[in-house]
Protein backbone atom coordinates (compact mmCIF):
# COMPACT_ATOMS: atom_id res chain seq x y z
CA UNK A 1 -67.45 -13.82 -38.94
CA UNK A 2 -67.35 -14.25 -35.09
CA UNK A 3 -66.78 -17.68 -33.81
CA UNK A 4 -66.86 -18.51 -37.77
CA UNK A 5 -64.80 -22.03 -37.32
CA UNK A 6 -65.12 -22.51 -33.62
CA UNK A 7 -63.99 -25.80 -32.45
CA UNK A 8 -63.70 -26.78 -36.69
CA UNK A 9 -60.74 -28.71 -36.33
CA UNK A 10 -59.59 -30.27 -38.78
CA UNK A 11 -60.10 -27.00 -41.11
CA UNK A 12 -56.85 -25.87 -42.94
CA UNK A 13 -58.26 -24.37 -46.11
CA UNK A 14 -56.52 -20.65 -47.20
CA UNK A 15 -59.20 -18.83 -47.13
CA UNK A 16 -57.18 -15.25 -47.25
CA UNK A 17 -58.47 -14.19 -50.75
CA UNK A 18 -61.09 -13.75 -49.41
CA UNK A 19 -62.82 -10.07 -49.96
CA UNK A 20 -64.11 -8.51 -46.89
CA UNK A 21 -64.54 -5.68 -47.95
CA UNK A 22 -68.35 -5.04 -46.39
CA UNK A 23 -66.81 -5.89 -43.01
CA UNK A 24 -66.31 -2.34 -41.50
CA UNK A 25 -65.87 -3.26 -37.69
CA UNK A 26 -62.73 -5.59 -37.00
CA UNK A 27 -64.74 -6.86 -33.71
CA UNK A 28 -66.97 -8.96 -36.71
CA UNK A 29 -63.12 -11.50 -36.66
CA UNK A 30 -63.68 -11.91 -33.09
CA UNK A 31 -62.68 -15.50 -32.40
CA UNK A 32 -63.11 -16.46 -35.54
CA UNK A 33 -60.66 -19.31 -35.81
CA UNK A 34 -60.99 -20.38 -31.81
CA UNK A 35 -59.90 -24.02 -31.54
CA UNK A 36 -59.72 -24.16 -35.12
CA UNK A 37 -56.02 -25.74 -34.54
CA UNK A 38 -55.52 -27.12 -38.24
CA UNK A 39 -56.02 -23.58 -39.25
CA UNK A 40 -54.54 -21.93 -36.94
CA UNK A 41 -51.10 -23.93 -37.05
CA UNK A 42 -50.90 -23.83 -40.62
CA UNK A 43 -51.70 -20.22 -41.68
CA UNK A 44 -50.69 -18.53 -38.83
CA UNK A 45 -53.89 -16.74 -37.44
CA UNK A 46 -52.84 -14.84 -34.51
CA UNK A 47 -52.84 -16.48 -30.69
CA UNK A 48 -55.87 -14.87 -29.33
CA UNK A 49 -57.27 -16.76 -32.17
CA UNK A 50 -58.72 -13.64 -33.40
CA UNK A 51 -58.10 -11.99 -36.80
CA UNK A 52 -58.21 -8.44 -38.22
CA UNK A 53 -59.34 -7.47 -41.82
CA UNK A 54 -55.70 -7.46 -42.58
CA UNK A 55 -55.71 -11.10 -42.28
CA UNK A 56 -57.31 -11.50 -45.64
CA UNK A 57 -55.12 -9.03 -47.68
CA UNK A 58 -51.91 -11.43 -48.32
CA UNK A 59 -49.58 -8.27 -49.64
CA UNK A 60 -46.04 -8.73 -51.77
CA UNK A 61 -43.94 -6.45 -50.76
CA UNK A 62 -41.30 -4.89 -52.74
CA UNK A 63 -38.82 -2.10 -50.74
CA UNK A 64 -37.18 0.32 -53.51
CA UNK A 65 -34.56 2.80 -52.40
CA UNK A 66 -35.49 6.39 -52.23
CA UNK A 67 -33.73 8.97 -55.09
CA UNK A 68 -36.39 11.73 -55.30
CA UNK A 69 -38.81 12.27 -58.15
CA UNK A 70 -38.34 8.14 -59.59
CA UNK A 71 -41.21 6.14 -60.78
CA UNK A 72 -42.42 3.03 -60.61
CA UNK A 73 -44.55 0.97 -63.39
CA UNK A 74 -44.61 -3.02 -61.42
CA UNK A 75 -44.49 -5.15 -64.00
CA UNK A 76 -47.57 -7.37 -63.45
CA UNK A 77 -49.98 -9.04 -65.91
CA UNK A 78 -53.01 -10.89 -65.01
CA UNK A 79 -54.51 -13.99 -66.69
CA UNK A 80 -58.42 -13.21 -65.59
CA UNK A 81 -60.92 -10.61 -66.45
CA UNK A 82 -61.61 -10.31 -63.13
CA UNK A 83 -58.41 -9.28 -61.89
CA UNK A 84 -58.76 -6.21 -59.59
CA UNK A 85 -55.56 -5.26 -57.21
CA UNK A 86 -54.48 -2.57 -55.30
CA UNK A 87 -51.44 -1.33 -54.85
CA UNK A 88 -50.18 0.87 -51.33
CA UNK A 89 -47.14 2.40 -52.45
CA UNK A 90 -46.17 3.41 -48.44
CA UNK A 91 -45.98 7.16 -49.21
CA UNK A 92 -49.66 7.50 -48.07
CA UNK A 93 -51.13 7.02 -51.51
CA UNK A 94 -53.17 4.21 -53.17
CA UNK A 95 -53.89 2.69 -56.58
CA UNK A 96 -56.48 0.63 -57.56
CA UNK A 97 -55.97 -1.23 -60.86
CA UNK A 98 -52.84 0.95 -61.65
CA UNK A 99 -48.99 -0.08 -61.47
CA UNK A 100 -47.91 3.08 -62.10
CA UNK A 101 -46.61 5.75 -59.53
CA UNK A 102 -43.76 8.50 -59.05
CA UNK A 103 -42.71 9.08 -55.53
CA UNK A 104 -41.82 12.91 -54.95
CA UNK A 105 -40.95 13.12 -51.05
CA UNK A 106 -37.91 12.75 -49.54
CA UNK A 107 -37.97 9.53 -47.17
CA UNK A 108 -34.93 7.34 -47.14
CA UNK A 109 -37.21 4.07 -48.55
CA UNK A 110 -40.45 3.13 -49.46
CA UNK A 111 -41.91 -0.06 -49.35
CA UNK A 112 -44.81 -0.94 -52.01
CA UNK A 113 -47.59 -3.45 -50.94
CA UNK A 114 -49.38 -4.90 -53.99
CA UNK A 115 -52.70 -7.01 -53.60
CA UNK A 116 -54.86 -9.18 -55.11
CA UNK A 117 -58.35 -9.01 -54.80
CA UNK A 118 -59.50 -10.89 -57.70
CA UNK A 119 -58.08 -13.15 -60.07
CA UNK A 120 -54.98 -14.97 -60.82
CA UNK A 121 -51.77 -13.88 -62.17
CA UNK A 122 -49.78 -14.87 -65.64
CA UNK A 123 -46.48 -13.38 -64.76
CA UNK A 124 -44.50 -10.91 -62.82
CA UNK A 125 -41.71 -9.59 -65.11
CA UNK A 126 -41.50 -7.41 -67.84
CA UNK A 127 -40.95 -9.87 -71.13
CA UNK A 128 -37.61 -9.59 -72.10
CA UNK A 129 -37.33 -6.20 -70.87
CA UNK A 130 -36.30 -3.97 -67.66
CA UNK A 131 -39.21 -2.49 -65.76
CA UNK A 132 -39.69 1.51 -64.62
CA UNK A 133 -37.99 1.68 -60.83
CA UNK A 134 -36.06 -1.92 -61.06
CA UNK A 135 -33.09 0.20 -60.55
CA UNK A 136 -34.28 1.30 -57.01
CA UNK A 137 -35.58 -2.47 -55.90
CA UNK A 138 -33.42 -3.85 -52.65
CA UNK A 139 -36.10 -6.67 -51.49
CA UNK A 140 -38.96 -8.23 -51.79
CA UNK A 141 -41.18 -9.88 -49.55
CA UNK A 142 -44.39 -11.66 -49.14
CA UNK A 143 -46.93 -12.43 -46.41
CA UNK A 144 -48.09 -15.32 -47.97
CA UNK A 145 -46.88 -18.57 -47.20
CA UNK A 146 -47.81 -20.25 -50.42
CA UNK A 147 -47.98 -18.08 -53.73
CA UNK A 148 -46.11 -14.55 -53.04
CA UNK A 149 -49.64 -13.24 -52.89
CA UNK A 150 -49.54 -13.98 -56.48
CA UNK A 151 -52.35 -16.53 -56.94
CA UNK A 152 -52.22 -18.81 -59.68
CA UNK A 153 -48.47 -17.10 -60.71
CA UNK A 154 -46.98 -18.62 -63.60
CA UNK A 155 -43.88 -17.18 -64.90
CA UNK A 156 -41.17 -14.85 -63.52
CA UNK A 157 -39.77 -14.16 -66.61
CA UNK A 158 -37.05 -11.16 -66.20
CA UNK A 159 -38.45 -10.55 -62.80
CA UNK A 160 -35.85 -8.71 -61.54
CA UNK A 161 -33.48 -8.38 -64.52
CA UNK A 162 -30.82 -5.69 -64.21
CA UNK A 163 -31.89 -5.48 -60.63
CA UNK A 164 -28.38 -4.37 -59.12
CA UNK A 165 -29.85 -3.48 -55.85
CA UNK A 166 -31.62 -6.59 -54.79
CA UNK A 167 -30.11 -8.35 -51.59
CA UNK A 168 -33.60 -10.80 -50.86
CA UNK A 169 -36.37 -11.96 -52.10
CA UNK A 170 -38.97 -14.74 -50.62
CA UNK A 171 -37.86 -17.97 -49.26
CA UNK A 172 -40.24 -20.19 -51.08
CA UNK A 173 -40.97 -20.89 -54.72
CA UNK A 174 -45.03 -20.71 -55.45
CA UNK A 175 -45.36 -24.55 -57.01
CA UNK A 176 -47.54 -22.94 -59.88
CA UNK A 177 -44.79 -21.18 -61.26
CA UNK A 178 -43.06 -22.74 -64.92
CA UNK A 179 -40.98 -20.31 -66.09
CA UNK A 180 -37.94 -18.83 -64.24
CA UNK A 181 -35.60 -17.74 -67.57
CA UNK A 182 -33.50 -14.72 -66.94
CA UNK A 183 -35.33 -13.81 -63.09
CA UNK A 184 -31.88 -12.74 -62.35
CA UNK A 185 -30.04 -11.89 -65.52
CA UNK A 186 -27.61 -9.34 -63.84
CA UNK A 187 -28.72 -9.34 -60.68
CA UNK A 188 -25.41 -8.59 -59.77
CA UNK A 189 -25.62 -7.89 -55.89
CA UNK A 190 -27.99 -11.03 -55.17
CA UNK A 191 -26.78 -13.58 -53.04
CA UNK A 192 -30.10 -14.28 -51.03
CA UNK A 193 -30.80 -18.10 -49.54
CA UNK A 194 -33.08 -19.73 -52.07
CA UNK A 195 -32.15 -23.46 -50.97
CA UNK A 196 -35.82 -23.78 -49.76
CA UNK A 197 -37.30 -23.09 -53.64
CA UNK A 198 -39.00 -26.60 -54.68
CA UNK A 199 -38.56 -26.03 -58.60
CA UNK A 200 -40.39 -28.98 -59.44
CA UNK A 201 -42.68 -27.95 -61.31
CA UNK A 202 -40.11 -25.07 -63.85
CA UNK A 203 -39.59 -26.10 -67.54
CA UNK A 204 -37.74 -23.02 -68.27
CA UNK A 205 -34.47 -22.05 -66.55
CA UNK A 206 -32.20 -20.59 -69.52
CA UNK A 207 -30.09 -17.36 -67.88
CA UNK A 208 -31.69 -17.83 -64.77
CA UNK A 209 -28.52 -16.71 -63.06
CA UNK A 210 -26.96 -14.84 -66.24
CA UNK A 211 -24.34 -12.54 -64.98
CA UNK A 212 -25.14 -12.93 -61.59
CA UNK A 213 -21.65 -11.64 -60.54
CA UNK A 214 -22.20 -12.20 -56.79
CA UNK A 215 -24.65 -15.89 -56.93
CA UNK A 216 -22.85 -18.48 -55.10
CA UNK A 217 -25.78 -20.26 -53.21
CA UNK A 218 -25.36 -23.84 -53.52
CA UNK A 219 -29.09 -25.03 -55.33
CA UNK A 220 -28.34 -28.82 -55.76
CA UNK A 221 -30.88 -29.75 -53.00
């Protein structure tokens, strides 16, 4: 990938789904986005203009608070049959194509990393229902500037429902996303800045806020 876009300037396309997997040696990125300044203003490459492998795996984040011995089923559902993720739960272990974990050790926090290597997404949320660990989620963050490293994420239906823990979540909205009904039906901590969410493009926003003791952003922009 060395010197991939040199001097390609006008170049602004996301190209971090990308799977590099075959690309053992970072020193392969070297320059790859030199004087690419489209690309490298709008998706952030680093300033030496060179990337890593890590580049390419946009991550969602989600930081649960520790109580020993508590599991954790995410409550993701592709749209694809090619949908392959992994998931780095940040106690040293990883899944691939499982959601499921229990965290046994006694750190303070851990902080989950899910990613997409394949595919699109249909929802994150459990369908009218609570997921295993929601209980322990404080916040949840994305690398991705776009689509929560989510692509193609249509529905947060009950995302974070009964989530009394969460204090923040990501600043934008991804524009593919329709549904938002109950995302933070008691939520009751959650007071987080979500000014900056463009909800154009939601048709469903019945007990968005349900119960939402502690809500008082004001969303009229």
């Amino acid at each position: 990938f060395s010197y991939m876009f040199y001097r390609a300037a006008n170049f602004e396309q996301d190209i971090r789904v990308w799977n590099v997997n075959g690309v053992t040696n970072d020193r392969h990125f070297d320059y790859m986005f030199n004087l690419a300044t489209k690309m490298l203003d709008t998706y952030s490459a680093p300033p030496s203009n060179t990337v890593t492998s890590a580049y390419f795996y946009q991550t969602l984040s989600l930081k649960f608070e520790h109580t020993l011995n508590f599991g954790v089923t995410l409550p993701l559902l592709g749209d694809s049959n090619d949908f392959v993720y992994s998931v780095y739960w940040g106690d040293g272990t990883t899944s691939n194509n499982e959601l499921t974990h229990t965290y046994t050790s006694g750190e303070n926090t851990y902080t989950a990393k899910l990613v997409i290597h394949s595919g699109s997404v249909e929802r994150f949320g459990n369908y009218y229902n609570t997921w295993v660990g929601y209980q322990h989620l404080t916040e949840v963050s994305t690398s991705s500037l776009t689509d929560w490293a989510l692509p193609g994420i249509k529905s947060l239906l009950y995302a974070f429902y009964k989530c009394e823990k969460l204090v923040k979540v990501p600043k934008y909205l991804p524009n593919t996303v329709t549904n938002l009904r109950s995302t933070f039906y008691d939520a009751t901590k959650f007071n987080y800045d979500i000014t900056n969410w463009n909800t154009e493009n939601v048709v469903i926003f019945s007990y968005m806020f349900y119960r939402a003791a502690n809500f008082e952003q004001d969303i009229r922009v």
